[in-house]
C-alpha atoms as a PDB file:
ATOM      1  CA  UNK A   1     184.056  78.995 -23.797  1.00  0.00           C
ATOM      2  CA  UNK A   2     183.169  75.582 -21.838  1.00  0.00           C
ATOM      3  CA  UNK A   3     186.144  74.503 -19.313  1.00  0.00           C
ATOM      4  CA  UNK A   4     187.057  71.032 -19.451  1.00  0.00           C
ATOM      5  CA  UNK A   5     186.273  69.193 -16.529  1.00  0.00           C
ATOM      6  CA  UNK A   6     188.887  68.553 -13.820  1.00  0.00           C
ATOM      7  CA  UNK A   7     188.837  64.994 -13.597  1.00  0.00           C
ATOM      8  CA  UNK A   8     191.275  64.005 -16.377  1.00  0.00           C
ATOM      9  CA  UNK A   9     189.300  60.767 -17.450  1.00  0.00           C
ATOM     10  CA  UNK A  10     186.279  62.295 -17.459  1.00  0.00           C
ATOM     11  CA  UNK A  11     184.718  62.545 -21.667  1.00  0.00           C
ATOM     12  CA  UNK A  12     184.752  65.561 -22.925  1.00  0.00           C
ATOM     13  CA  UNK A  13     182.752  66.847 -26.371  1.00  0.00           C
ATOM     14  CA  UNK A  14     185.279  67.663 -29.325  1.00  0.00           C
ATOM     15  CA  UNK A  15     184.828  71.677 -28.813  1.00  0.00           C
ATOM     16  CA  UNK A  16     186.790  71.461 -25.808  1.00  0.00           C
ATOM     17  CA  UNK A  17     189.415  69.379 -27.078  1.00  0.00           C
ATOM     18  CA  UNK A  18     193.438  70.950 -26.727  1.00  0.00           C
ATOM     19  CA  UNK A  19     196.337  71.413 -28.429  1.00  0.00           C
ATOM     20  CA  UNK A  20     198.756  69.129 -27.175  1.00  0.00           C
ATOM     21  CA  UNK A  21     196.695  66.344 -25.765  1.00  0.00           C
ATOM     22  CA  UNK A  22     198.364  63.312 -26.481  1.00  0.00           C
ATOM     23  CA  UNK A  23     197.170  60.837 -28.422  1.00  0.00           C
ATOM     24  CA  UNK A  24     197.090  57.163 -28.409  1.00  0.00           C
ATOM     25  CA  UNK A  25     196.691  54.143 -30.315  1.00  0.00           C
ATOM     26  CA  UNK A  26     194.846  51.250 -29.439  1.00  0.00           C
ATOM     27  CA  UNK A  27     197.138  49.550 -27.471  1.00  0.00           C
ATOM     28  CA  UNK A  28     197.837  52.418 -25.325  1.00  0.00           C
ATOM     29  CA  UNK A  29     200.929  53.449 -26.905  1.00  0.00           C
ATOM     30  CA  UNK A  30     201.496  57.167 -28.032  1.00  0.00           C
ATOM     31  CA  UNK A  31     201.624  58.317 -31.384  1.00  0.00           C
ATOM     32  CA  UNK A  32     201.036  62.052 -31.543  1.00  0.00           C
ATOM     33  CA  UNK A  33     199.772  65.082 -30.365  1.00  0.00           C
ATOM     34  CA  UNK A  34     196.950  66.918 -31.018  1.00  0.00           C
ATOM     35  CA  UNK A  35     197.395  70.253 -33.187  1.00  0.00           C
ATOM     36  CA  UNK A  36     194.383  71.597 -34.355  1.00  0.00           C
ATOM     37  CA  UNK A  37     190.640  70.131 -34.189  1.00  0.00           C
ATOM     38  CA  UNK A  38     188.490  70.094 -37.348  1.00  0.00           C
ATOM     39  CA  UNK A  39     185.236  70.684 -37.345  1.00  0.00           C
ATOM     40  CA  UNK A  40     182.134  73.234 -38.541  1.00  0.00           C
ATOM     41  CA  UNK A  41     181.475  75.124 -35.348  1.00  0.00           C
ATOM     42  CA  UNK A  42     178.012  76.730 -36.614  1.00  0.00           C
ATOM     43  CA  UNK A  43     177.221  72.635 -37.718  1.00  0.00           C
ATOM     44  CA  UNK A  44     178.657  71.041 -34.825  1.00  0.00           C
ATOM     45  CA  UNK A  45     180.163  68.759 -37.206  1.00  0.00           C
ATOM     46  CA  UNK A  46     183.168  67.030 -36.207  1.00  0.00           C
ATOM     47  CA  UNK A  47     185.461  65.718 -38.466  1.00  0.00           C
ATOM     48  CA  UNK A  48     188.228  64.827 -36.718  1.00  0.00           C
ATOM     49  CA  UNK A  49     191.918  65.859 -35.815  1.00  0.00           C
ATOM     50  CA  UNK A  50     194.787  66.834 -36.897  1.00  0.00           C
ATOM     51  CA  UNK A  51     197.779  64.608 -35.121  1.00  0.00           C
ATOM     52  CA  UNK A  52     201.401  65.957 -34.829  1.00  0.00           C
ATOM     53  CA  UNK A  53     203.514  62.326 -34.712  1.00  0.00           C
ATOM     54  CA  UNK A  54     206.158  62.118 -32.223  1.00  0.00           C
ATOM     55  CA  UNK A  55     207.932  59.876 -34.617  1.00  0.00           C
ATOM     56  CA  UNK A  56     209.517  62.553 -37.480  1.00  0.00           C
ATOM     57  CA  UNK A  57     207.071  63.047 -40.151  1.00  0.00           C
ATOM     58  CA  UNK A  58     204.420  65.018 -41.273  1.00  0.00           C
ATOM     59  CA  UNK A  59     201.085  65.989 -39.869  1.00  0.00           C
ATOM     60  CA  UNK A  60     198.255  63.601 -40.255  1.00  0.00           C
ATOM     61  CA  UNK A  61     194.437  63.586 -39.891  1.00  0.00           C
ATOM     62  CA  UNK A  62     192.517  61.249 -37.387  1.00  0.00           C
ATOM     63  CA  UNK A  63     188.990  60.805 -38.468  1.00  0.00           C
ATOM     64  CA  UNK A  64     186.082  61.317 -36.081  1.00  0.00           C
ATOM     65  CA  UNK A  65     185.010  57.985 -36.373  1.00  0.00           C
ATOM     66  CA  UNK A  66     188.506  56.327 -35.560  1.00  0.00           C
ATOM     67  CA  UNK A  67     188.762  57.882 -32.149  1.00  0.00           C
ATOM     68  CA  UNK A  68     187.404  56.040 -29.774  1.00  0.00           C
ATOM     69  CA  UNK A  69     187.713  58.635 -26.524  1.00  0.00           C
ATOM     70  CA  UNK A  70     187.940  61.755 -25.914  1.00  0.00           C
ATOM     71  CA  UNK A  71     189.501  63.247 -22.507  1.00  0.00           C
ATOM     72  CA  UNK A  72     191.300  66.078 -20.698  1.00  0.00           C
ATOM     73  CA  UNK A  73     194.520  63.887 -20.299  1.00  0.00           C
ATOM     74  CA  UNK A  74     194.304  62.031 -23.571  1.00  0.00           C
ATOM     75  CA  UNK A  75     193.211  61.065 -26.759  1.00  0.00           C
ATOM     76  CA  UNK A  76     192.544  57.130 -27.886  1.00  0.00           C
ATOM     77  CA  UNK A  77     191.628  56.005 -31.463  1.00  0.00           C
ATOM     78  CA  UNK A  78     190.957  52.324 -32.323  1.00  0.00           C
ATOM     79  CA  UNK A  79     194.407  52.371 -34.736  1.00  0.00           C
ATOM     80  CA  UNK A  80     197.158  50.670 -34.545  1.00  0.00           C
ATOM     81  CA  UNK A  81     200.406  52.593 -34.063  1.00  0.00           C
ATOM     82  CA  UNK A  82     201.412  50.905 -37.568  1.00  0.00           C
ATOM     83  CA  UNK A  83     198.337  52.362 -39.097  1.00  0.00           C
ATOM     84  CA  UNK A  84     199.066  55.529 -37.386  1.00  0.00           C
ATOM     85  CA  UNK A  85     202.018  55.621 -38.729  1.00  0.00           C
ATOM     86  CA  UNK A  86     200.919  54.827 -42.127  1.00  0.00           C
ATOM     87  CA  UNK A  87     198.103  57.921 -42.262  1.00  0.00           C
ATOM     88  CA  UNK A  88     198.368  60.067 -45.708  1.00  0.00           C
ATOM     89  CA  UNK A  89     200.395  63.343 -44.753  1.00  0.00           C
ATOM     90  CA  UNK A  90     197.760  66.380 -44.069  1.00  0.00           C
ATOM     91  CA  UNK A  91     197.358  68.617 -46.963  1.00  0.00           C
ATOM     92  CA  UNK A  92     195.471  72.319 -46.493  1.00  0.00           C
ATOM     93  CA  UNK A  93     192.855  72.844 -48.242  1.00  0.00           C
ATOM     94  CA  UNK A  94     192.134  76.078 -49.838  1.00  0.00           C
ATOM     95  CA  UNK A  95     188.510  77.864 -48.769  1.00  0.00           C
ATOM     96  CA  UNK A  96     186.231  80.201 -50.951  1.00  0.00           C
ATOM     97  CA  UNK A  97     183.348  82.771 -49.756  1.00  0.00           C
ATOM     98  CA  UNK A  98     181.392  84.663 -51.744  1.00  0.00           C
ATOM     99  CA  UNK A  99     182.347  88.304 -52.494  1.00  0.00           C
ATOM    100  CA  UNK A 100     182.285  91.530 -54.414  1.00  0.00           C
ATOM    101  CA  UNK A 101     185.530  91.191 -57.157  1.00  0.00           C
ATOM    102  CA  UNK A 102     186.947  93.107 -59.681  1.00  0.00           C
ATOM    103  CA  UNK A 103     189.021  96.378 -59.987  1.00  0.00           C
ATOM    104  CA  UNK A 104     187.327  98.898 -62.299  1.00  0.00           C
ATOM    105  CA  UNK A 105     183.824  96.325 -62.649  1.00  0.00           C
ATOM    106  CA  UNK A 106     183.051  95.314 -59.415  1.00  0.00           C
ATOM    107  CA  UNK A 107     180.635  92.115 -59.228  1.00  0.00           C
ATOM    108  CA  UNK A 108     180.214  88.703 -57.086  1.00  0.00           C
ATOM    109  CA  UNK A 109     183.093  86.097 -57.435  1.00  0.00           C
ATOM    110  CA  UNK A 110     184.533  83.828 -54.990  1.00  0.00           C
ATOM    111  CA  UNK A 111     187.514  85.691 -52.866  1.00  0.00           C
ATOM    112  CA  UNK A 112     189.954  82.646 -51.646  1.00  0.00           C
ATOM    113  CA  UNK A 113     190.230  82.699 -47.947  1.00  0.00           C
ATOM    114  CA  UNK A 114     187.968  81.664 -44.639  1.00  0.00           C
END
């Protein structure tokens, strides 16, 4: 796995991104932390993040193209905190592969699960 560099303004690429990083708004002021990164690995397809809010409420996504840099030290998107504030609460969603189903007939079907 790439280390992040060590200077903490120094642009990093999404894969490296952490948990916890905080994350701004445009202003400068903060409005979260980072909890997971989305994205398709095998694509390198980013999609975004997924922001814990240090005001109470529920997880929310960040698109890709609303964040405007990407360091060790922080996160900064071009949202207001308002708008921040104001993102749709993250909802799961579920993921099918392709698989062999069935107890006594077994055959292809979609299994739910990554």
């Amino acid at each position: 796995m790439t280390q992040p560099p060590s200077d903490p303004d120094q642009p990093i690429a999404w894969r490296v991104v952490t948990d916890g990083t905080p994350v701004q708004a445009a202003d400068g002021t903060p409005v979260g932390r980072v909890a997971d990164v989305l994205g398709a690995d095998a694509e390198d397809i980013f999609h975004g993040l997924l922001v814990k809010r240090l005001k109470a409420g529920p997880e929310c996504v960040v698109l890709a193209e609303r964040i405007t840099l990407m360091t060790p030290a922080r996160i900064e998107t071009d949202l207001a905190p308002a708008e921040v504030a104001a993102l749709p609460p993250y909802r799961s969603e579920d993921t099918f592969h392709l698989g062999i189903v069935g107890l006594l007939r077994k055959h292809e079907g979609w299994i739910k699960g990554g």
